[in-house]
PDB file of N, CA and C in Angstrom:
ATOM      1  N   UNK A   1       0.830  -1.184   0.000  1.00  0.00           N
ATOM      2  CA  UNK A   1       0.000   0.000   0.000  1.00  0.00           C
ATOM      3  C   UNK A   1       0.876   1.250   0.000  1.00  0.00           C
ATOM      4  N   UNK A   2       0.285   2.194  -0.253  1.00  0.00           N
ATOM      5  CA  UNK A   2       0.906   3.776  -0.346  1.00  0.00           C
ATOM      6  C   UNK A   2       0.875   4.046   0.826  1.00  0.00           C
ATOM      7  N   UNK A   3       2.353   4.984   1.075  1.00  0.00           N
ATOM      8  CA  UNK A   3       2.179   5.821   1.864  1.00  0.00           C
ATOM      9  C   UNK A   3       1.475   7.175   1.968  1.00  0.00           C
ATOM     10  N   UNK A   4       0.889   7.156   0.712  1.00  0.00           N
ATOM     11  CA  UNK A   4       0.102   8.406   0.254  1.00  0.00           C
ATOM     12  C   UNK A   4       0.883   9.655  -0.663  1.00  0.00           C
ATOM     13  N   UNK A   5       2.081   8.862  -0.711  1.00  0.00           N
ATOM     14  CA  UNK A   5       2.753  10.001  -2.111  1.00  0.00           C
ATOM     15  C   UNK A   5       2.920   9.427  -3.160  1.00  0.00           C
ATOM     16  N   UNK A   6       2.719  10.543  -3.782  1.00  0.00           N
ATOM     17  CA  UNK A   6       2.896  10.181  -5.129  1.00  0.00           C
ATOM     18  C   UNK A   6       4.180  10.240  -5.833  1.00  0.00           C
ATOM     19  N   UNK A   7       4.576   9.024  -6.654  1.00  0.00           N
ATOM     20  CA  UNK A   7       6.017   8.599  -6.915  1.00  0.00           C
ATOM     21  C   UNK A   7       6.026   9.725  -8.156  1.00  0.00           C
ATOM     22  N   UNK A   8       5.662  10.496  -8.598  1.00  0.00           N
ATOM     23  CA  UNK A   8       6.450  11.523  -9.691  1.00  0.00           C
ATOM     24  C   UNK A   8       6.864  12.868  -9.222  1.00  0.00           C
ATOM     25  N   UNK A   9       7.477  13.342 -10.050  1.00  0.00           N
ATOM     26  CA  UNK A   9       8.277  14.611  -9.786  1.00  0.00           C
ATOM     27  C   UNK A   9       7.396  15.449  -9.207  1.00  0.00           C
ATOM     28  N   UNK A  10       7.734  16.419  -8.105  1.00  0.00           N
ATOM     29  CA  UNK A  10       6.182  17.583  -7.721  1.00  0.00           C
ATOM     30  C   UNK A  10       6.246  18.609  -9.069  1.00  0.00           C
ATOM     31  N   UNK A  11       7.540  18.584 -10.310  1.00  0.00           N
ATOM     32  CA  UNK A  11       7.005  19.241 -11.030  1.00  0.00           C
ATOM     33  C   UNK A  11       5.768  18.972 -12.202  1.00  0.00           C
ATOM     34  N   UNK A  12       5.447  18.033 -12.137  1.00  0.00           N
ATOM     35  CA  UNK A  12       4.419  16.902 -12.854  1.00  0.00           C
ATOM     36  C   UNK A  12       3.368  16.975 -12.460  1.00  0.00           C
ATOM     37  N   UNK A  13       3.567  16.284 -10.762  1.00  0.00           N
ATOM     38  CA  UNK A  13       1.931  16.687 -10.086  1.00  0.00           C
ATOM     39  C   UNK A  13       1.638  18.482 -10.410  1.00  0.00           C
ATOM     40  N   UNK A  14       2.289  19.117  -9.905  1.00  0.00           N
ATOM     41  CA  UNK A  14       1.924  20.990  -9.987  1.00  0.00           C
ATOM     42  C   UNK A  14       1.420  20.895 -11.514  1.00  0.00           C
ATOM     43  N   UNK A  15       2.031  20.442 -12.622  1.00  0.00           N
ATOM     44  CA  UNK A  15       1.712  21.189 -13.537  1.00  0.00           C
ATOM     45  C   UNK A  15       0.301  20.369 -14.175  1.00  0.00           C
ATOM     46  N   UNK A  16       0.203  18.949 -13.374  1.00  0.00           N
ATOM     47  CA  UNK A  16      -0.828  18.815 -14.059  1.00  0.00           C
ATOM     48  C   UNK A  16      -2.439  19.520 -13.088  1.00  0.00           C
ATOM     49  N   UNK A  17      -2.208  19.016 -12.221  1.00  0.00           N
ATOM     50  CA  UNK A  17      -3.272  20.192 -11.119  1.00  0.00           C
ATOM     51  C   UNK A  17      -3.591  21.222 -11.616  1.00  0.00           C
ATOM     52  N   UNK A  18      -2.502  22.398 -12.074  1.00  0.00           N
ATOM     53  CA  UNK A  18      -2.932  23.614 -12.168  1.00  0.00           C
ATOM     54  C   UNK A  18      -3.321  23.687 -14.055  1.00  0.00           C
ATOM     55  N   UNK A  19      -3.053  22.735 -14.301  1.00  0.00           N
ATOM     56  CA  UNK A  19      -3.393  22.918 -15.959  1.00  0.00           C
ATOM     57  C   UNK A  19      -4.990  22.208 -15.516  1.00  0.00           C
ATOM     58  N   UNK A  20      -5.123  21.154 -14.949  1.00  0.00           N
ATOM     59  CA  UNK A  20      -6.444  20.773 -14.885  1.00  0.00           C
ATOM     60  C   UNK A  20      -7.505  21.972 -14.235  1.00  0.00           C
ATOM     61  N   UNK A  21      -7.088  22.866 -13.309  1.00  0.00           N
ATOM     62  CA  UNK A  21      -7.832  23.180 -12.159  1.00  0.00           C
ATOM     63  C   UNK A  21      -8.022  24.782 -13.091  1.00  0.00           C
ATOM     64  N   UNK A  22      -7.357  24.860 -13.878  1.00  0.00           N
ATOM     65  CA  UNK A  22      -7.286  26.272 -14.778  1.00  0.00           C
ATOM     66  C   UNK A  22      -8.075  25.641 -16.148  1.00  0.00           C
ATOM     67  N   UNK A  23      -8.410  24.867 -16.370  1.00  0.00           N
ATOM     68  CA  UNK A  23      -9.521  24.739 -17.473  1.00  0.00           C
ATOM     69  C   UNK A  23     -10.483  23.917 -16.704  1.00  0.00           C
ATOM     70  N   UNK A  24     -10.880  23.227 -16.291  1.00  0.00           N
ATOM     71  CA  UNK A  24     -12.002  22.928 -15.466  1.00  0.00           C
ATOM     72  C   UNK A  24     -12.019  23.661 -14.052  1.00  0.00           C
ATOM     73  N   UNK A  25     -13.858  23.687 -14.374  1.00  0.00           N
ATOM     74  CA  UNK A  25     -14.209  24.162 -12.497  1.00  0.00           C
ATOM     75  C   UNK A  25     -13.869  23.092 -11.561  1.00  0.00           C
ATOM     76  N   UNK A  26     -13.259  23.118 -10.810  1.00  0.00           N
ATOM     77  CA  UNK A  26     -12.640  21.906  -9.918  1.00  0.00           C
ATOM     78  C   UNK A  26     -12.547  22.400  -8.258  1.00  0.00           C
ATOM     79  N   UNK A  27     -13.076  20.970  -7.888  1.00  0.00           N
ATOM     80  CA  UNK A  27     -13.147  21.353  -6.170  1.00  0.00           C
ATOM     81  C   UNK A  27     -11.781  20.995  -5.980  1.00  0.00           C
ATOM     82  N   UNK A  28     -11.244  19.461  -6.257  1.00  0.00           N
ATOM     83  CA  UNK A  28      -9.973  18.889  -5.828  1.00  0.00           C
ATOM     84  C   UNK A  28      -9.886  17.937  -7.361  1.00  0.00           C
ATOM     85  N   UNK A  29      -8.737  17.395  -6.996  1.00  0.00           N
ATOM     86  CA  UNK A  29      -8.217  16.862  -7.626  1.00  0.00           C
ATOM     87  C   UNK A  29      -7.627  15.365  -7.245  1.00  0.00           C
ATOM     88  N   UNK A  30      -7.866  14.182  -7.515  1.00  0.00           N
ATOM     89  CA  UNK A  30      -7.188  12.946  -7.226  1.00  0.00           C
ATOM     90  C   UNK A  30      -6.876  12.090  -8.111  1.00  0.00           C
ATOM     91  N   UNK A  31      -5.616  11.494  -7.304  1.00  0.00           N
ATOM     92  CA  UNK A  31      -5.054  10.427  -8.448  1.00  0.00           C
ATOM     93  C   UNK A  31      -5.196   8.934  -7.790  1.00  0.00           C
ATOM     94  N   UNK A  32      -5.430   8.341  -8.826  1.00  0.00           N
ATOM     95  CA  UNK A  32      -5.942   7.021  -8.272  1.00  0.00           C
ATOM     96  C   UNK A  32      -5.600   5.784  -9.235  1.00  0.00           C
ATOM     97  N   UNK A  33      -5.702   4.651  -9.189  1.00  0.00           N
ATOM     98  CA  UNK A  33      -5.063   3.035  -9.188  1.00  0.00           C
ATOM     99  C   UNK A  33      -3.293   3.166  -9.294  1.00  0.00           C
ATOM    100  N   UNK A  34      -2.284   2.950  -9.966  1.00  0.00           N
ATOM    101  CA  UNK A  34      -1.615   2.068  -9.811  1.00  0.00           C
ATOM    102  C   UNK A  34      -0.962   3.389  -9.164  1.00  0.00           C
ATOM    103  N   UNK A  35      -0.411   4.548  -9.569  1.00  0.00           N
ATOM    104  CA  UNK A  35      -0.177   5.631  -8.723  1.00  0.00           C
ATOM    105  C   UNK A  35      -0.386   6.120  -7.612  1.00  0.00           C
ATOM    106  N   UNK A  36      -1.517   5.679  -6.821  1.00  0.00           N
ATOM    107  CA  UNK A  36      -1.849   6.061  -5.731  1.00  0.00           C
ATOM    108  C   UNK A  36      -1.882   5.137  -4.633  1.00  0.00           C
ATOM    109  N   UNK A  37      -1.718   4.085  -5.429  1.00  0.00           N
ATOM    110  CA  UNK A  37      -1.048   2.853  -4.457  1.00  0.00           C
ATOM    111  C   UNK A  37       0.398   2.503  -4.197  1.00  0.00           C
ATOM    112  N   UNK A  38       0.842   3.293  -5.459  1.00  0.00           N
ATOM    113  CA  UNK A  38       2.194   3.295  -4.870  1.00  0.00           C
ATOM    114  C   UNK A  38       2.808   1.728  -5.974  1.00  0.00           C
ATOM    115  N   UNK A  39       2.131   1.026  -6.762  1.00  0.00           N
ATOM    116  CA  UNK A  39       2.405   0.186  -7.714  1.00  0.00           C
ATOM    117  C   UNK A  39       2.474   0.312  -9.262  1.00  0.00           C
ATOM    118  N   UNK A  40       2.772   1.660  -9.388  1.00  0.00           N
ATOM    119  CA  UNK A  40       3.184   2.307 -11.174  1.00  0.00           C
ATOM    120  C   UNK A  40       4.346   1.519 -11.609  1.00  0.00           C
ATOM    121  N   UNK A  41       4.417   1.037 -12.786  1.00  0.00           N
ATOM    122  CA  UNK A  41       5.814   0.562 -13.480  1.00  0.00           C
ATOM    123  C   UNK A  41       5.590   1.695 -14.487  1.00  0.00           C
ATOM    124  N   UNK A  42       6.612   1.120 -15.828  1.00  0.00           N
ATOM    125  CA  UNK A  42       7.010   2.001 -16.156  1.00  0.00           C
ATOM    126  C   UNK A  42       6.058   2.040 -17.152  1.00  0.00           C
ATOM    127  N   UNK A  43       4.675   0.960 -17.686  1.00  0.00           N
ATOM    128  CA  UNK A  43       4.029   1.763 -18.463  1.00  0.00           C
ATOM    129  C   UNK A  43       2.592   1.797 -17.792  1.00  0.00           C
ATOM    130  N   UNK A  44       2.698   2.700 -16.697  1.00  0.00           N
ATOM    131  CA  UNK A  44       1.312   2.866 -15.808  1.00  0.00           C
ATOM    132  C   UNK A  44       1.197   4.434 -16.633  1.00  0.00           C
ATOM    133  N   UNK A  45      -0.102   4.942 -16.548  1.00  0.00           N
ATOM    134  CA  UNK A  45      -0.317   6.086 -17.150  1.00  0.00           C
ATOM    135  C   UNK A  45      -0.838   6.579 -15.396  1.00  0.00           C
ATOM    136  N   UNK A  46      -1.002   7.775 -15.547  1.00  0.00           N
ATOM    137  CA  UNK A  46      -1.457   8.479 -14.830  1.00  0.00           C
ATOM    138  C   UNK A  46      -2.980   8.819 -14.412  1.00  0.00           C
ATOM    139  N   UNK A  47      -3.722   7.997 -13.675  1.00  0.00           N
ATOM    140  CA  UNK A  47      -5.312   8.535 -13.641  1.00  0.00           C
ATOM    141  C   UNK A  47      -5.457   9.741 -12.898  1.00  0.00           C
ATOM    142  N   UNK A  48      -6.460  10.483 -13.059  1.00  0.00           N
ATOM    143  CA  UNK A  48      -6.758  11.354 -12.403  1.00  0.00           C
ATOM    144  C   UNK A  48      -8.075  11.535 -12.340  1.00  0.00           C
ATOM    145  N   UNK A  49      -8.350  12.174 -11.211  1.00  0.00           N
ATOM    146  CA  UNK A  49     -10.025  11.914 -10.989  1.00  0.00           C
ATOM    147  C   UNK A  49     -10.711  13.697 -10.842  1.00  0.00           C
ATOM    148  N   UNK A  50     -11.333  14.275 -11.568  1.00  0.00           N
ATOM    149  CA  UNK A  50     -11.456  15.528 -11.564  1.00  0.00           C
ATOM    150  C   UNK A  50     -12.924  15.967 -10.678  1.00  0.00           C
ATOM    151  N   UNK A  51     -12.783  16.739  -9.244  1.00  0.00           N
ATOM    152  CA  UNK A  51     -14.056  16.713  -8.621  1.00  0.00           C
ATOM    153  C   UNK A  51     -14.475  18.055  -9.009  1.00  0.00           C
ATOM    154  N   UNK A  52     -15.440  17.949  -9.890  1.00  0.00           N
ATOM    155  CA  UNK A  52     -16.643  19.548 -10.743  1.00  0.00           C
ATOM    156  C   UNK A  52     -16.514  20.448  -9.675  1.00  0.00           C
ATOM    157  N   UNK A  53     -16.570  21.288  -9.741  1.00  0.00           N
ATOM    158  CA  UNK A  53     -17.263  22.414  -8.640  1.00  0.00           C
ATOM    159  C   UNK A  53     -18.849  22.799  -8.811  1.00  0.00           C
ATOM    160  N   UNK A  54     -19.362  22.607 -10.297  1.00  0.00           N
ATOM    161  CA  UNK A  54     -20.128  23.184 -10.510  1.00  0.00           C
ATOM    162  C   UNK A  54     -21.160  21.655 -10.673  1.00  0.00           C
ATOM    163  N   UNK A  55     -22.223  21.390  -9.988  1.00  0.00           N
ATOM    164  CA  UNK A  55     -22.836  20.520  -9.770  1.00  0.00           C
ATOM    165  C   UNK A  55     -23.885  20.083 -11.014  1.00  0.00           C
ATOM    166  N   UNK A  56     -24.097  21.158 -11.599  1.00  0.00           N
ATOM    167  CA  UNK A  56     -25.012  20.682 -13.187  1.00  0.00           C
ATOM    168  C   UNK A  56     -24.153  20.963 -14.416  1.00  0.00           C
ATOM    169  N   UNK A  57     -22.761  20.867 -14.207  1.00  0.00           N
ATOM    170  CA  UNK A  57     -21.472  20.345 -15.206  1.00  0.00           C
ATOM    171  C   UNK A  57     -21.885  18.927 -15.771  1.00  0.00           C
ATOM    172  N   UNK A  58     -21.828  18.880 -16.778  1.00  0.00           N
ATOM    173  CA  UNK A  58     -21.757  17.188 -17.228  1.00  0.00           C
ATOM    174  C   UNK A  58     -20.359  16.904 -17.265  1.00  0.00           C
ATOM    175  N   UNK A  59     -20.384  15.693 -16.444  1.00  0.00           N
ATOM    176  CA  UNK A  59     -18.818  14.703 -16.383  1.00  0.00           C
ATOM    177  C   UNK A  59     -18.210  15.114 -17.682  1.00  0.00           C
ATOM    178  N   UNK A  60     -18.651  14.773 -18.656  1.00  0.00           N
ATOM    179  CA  UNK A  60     -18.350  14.359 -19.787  1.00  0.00           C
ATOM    180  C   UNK A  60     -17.302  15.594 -20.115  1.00  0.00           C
ATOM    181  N   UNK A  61     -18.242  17.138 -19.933  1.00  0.00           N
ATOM    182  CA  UNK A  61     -17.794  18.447 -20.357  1.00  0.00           C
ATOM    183  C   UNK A  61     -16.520  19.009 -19.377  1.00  0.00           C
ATOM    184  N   UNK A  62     -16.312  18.109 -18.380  1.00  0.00           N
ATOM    185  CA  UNK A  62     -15.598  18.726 -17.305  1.00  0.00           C
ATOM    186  C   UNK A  62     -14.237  17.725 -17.842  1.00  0.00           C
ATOM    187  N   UNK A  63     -14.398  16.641 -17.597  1.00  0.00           N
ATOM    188  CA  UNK A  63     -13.324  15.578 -18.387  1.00  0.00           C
ATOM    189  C   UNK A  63     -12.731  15.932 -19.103  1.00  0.00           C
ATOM    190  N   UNK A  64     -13.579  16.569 -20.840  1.00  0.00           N
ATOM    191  CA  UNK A  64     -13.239  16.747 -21.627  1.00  0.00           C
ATOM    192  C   UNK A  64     -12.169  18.363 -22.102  1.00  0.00           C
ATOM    193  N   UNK A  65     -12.589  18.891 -20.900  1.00  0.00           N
ATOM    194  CA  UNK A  65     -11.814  20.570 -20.016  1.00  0.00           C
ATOM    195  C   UNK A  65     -10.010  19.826 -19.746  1.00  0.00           C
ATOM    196  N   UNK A  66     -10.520  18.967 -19.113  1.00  0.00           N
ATOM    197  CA  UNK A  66      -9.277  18.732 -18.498  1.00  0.00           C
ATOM    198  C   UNK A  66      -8.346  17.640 -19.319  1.00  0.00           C
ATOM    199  N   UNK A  67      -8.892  16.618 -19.827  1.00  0.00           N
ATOM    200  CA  UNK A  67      -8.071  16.394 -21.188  1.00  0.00           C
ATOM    201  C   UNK A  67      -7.043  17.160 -21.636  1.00  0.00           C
ATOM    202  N   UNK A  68      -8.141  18.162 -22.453  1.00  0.00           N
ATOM    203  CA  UNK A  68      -7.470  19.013 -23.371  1.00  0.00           C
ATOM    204  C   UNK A  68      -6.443  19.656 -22.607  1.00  0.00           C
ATOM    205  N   UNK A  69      -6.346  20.237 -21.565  1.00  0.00           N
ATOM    206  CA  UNK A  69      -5.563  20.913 -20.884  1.00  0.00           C
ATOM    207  C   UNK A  69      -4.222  20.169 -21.054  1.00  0.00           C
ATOM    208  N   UNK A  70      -4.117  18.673 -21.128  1.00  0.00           N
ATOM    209  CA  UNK A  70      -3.297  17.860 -20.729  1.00  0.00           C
ATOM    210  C   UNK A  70      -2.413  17.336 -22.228  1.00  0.00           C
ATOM    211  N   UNK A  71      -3.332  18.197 -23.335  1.00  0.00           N
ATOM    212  CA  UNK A  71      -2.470  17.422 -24.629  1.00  0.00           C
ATOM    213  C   UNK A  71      -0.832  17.117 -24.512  1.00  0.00           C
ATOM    214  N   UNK A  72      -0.273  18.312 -24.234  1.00  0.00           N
ATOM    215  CA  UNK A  72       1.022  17.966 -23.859  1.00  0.00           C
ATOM    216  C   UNK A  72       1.450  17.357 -23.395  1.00  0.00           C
ATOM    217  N   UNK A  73       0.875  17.088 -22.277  1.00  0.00           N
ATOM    218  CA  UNK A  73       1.464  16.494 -21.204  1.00  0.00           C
ATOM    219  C   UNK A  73       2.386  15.329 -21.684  1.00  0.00           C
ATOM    220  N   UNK A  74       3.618  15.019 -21.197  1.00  0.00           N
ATOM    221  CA  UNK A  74       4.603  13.520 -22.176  1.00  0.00           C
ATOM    222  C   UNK A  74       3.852  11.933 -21.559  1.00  0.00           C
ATOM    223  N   UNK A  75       3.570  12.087 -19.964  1.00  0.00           N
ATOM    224  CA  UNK A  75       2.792  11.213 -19.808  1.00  0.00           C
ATOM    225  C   UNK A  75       1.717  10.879 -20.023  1.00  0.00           C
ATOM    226  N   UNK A  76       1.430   8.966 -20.095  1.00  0.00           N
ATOM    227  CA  UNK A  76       0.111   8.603 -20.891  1.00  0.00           C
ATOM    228  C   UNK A  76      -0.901   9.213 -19.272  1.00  0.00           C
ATOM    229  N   UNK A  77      -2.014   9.233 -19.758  1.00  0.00           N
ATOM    230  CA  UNK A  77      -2.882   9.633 -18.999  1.00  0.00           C
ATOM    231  C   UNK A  77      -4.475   9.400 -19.264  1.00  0.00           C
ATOM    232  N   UNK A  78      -5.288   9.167 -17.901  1.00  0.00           N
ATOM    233  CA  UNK A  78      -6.619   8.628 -18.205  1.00  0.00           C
ATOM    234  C   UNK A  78      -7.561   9.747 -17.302  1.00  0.00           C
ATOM    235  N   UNK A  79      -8.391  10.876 -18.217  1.00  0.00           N
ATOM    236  CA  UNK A  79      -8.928  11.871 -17.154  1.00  0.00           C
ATOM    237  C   UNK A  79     -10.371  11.435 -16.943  1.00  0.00           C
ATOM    238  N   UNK A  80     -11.190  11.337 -15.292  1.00  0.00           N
ATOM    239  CA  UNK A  80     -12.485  11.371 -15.384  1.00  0.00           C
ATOM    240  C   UNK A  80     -12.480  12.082 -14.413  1.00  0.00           C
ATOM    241  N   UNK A  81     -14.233  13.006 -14.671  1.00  0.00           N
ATOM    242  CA  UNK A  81     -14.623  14.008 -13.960  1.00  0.00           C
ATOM    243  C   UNK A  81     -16.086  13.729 -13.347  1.00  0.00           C
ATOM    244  N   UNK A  82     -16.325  14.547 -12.398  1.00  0.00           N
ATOM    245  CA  UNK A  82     -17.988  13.974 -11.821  1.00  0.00           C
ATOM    246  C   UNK A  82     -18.051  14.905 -11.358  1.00  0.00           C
ATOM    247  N   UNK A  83     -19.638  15.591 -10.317  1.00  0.00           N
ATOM    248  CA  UNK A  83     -19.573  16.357  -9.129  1.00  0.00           C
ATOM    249  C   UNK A  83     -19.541  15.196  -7.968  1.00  0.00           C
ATOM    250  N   UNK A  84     -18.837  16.379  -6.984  1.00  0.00           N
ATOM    251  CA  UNK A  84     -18.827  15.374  -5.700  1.00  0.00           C
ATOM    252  C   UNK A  84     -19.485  14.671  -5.478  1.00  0.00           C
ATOM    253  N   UNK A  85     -21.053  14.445  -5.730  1.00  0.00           N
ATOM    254  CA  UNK A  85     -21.696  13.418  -5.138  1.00  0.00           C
ATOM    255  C   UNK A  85     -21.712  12.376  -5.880  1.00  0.00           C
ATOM    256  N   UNK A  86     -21.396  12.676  -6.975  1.00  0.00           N
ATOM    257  CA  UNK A  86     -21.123  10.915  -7.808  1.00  0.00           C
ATOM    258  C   UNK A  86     -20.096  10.505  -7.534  1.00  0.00           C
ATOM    259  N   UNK A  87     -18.624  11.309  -7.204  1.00  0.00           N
ATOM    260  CA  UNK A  87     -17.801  10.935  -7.061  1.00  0.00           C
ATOM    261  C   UNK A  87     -17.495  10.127  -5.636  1.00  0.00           C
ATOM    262  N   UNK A  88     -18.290  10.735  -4.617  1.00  0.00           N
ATOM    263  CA  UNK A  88     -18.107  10.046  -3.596  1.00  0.00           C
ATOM    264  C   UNK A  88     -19.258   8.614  -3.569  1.00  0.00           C
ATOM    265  N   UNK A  89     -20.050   8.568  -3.837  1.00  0.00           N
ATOM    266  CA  UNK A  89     -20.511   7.449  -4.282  1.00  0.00           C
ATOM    267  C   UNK A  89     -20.113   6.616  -4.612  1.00  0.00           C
ATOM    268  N   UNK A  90     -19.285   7.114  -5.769  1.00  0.00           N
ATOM    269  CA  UNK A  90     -18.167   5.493  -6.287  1.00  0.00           C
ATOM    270  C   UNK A  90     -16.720   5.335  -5.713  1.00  0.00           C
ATOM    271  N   UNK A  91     -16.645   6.781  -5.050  1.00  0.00           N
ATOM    272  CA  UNK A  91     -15.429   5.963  -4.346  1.00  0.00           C
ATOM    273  C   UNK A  91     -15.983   4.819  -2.877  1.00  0.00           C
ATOM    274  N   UNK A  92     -17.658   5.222  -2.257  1.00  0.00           N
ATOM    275  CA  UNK A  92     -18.268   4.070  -1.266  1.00  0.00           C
ATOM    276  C   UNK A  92     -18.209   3.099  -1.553  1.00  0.00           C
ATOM    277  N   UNK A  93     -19.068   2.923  -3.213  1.00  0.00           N
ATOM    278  CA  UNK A  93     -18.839   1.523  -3.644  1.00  0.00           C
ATOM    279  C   UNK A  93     -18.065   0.966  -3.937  1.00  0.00           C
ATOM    280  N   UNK A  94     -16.867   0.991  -4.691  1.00  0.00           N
ATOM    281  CA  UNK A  94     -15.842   0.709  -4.989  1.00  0.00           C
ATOM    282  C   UNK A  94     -14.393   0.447  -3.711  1.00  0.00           C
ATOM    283  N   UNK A  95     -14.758   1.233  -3.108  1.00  0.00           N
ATOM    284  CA  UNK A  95     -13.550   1.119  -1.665  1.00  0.00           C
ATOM    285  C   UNK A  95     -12.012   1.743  -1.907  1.00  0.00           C
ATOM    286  N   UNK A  96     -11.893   1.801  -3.354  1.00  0.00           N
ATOM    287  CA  UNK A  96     -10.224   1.698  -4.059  1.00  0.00           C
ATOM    288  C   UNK A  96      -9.801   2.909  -3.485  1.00  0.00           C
ATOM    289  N   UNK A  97      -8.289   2.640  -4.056  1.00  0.00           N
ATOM    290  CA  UNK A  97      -7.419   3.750  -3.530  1.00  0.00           C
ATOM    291  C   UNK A  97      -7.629   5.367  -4.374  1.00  0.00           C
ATOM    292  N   UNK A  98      -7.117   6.290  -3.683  1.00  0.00           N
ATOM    293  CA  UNK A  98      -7.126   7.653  -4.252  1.00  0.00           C
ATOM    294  C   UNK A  98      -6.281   8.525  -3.382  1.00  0.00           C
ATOM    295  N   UNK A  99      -5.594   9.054  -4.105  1.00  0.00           N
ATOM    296  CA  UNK A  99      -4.693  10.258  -3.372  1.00  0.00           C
ATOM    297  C   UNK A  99      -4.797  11.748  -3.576  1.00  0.00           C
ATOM    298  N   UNK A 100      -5.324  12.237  -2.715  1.00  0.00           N
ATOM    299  CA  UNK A 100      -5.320  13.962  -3.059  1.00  0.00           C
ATOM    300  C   UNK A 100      -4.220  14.514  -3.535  1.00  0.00           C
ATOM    301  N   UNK A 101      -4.020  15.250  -4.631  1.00  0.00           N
ATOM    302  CA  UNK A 101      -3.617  15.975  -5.147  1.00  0.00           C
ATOM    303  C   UNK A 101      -3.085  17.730  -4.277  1.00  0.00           C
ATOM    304  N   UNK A 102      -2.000  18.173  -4.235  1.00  0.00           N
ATOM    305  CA  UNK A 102      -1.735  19.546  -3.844  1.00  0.00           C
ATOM    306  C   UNK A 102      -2.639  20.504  -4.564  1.00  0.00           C
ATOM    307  N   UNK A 103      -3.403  20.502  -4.972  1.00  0.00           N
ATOM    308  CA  UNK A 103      -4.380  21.566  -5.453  1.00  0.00           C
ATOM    309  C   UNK A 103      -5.605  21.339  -5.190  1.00  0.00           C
ATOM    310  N   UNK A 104      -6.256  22.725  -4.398  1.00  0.00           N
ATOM    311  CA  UNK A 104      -7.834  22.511  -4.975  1.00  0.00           C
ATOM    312  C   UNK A 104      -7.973  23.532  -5.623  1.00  0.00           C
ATOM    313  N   UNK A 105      -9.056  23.610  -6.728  1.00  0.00           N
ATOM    314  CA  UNK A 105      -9.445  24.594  -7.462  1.00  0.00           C
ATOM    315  C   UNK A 105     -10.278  25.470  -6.954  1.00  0.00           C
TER     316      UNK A 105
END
C-alpha cells in the first residue's frame, strides 16, 4: 500500500493540477489506481479523478476541459470528472485507492 505520495516529480503533479484546475471548475483533484497505491511501473499512465465544482457540469464536459488541458502532457494519462456526489458514491462503492492531489481549485 501507499504511503500516500505520489512517486512523480512535484514538477508533474503541480503542472498537471494547475493545468487541470485552470480549465475545469474543480473542487480537488485525485489520483488514483496504480499511482496512488504506490504500484506504477514504467508503463502505468497516470489517472486522475477531476471533482466539478459546478454541480449541473456534465462529467463528460468537465473531463473533456481537463483532457485538453493535458495534450502535452509527455505522460500517458486517463482523465475522469464527476460532481462530488457521484464521485463520492463510487469511491463508497468501490472502496479503491485515491490520493489527493496539492491543489484545490
Amino acid at each position: 500500500m501507499s504511503d500516500g505520495k505520489i512517486n512523480l516529480p512535484d514538477s508533474i503533479i503541480s503542472r498537471i493540477a494547475d493545468s487541470v484546475a485552470e480549465a475545469a471548475p474543480t473542487d480537488s483533484i485525485y489520483n488514483f489506481r496504480s499511482y496512488a497505491r504506490g504500484e506504477e511501473g514504467p508503463s502505468s499512465d497516470v489517472d486522475i479523478y477531476a471533482i466539478a465544482s459546478d454541480e449541473t457540469l456534465r462529467p463528460l464536459a468537465c473531463a473533456g476541459k481537463a483532457r485538453e488541458a493535458l495534450l502535452r502532457m509527455p505522460q500517458p494519462r486517463d482523465v475522469l470528472a464527476a460532481p462530488r456526489t457521484l464521485f463520492e458514491n463510487a469511491a463508497r462503492i468501490s472502496g479503491r485507492s485515491k490520493s489527493a492531489w496539492p491543489r484545490k481549485g
